[in-house]
Protein backbone atom coordinates (compact mmCIF):
# COMPACT_ATOMS: atom_id res chain seq x y z
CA UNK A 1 -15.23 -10.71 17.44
CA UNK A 2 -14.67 -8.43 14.44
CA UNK A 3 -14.15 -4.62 15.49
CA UNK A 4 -16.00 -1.99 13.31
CA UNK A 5 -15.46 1.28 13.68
CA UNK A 6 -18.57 4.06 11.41
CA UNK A 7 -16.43 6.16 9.14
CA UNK A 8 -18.09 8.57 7.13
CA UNK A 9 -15.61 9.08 4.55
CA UNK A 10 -15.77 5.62 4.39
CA UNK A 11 -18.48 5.06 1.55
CA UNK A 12 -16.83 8.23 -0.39
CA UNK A 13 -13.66 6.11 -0.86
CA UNK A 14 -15.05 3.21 -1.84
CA UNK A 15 -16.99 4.55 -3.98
CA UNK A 16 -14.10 5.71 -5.75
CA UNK A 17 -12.60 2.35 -5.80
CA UNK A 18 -15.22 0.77 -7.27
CA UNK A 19 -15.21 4.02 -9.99
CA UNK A 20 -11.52 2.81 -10.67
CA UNK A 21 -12.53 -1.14 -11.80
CA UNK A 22 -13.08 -2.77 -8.02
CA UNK A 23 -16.94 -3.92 -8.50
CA UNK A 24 -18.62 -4.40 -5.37
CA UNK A 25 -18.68 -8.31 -6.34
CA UNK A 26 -14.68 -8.01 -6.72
CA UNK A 27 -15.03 -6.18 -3.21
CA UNK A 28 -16.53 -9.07 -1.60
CA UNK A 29 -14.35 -12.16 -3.01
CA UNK A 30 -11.38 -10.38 -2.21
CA UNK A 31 -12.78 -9.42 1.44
CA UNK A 32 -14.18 -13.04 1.95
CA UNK A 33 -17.67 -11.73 2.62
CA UNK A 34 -20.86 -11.60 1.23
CA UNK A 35 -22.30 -9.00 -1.51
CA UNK A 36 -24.48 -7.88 0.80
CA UNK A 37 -22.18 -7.61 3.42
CA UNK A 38 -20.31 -4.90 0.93
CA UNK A 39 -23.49 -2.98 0.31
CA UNK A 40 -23.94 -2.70 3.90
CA UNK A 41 -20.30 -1.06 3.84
CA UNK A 42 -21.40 1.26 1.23
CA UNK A 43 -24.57 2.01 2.99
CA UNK A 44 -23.85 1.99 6.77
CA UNK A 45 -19.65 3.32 6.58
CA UNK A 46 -18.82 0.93 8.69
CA UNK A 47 -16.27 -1.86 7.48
CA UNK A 48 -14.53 -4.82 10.01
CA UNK A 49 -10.92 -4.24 9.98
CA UNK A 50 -9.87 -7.12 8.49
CA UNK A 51 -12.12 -6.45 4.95
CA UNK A 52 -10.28 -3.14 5.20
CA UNK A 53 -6.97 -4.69 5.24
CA UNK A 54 -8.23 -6.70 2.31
CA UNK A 55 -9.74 -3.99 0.55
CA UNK A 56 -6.89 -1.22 0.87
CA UNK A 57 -4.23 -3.94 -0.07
CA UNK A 58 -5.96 -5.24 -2.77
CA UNK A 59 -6.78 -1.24 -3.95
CA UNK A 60 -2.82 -0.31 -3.26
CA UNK A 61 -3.79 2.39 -0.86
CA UNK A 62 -3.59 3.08 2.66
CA UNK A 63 -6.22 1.47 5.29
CA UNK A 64 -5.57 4.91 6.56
CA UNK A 65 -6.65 6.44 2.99
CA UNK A 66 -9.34 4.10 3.05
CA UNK A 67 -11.03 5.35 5.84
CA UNK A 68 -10.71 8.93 5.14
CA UNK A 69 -7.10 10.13 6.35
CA UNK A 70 -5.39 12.45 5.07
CA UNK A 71 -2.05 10.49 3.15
CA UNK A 72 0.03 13.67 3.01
CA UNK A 73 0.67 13.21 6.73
CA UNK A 74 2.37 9.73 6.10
CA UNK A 75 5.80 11.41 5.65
CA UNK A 76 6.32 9.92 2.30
CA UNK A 77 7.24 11.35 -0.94
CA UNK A 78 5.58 11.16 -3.90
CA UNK A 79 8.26 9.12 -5.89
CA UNK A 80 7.75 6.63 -2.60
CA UNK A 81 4.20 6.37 -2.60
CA UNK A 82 4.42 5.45 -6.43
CA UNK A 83 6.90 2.70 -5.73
CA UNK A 84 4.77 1.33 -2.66
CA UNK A 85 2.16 1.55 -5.04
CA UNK A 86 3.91 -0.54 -7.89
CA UNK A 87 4.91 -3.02 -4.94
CA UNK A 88 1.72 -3.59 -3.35
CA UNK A 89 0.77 -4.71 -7.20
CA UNK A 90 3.15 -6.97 -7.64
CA UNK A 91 3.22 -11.01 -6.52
CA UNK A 92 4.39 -11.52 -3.02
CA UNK A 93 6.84 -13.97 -5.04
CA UNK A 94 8.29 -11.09 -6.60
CA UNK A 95 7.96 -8.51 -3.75
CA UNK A 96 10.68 -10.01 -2.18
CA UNK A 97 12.52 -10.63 -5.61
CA UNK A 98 12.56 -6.75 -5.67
CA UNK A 99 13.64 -6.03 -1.96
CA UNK A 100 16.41 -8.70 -2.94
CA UNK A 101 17.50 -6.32 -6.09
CA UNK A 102 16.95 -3.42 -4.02
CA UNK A 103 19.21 -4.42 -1.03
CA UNK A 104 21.87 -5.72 -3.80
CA UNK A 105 22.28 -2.28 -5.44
CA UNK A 106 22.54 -0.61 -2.41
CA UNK A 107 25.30 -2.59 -1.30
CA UNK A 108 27.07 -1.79 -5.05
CA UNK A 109 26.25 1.39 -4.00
CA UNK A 110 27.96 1.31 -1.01
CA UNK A 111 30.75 -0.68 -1.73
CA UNK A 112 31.61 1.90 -4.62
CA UNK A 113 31.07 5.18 -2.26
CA UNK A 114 33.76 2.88 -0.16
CA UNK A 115 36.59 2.38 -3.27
CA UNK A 116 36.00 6.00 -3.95
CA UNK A 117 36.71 7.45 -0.49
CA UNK A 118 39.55 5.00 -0.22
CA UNK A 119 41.11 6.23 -3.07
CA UNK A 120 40.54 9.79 -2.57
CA UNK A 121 42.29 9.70 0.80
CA UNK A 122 45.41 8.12 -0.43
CA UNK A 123 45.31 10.84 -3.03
CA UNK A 124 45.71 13.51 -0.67
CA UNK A 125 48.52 11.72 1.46
């Protein structure tokens, strides 16, 4: 059984989805429901929680955003919400290439912060 929960914000920000290039047809392939289906959405505010999931991920926002939260209180900075955003657009193929480059540069990082210290103790035997 699919869960639905009314949100009233609900039809605002979907509207402004589909004001940003999602059509209501796009809405509904990547959802896996009908067209009419997404015009109930859009006229009831009431979505199943997995055509949310599908919606916000394929949007790059929140579920949370989605159904009318406030984002600010999701402890993230704007310079991290733009790079979840860029990752959410990528491939999933190339999500994990850039965790893979991510995790490598902070071990450079690390490794170098190491060297330094090192050397700056024996400096000051």
């Amino acid at each position: 059984m699919t869960t639905k929960t009314e949100r009233p914000d609900l039809v605002s920000r979907l509207t402004e989805i589909n004001q940003k290039g999602i059509s209501k047809t796009d809405m509904a392939r990547i959802a896996g429901v009908s067209k009419q289906a997404v015009s109930g959405w859009f006229r009831t505010g009431t979505i199943s929680k997995k055509s949310a999931l599908a919606i916000a991920e394929a949007a790059g926002v929140s579920v949370a955003w989605l159904y009318g939260e406030s984002v600010e209180e999701t402890g993230l900075s704007a310079d991290e919400m733009e790079l979840l955003k860029l990752y959410r657009q990528l491939p999933e193929p190339e999500q994990r290439n850039m965790l893979a480059v991510f995790g490598a540069r902070l071990k450079e990082l690390d490794e170098f912060v190491e060297r330094y210290v090192r050397r700056r103790a024996k400096g000051s035997e």
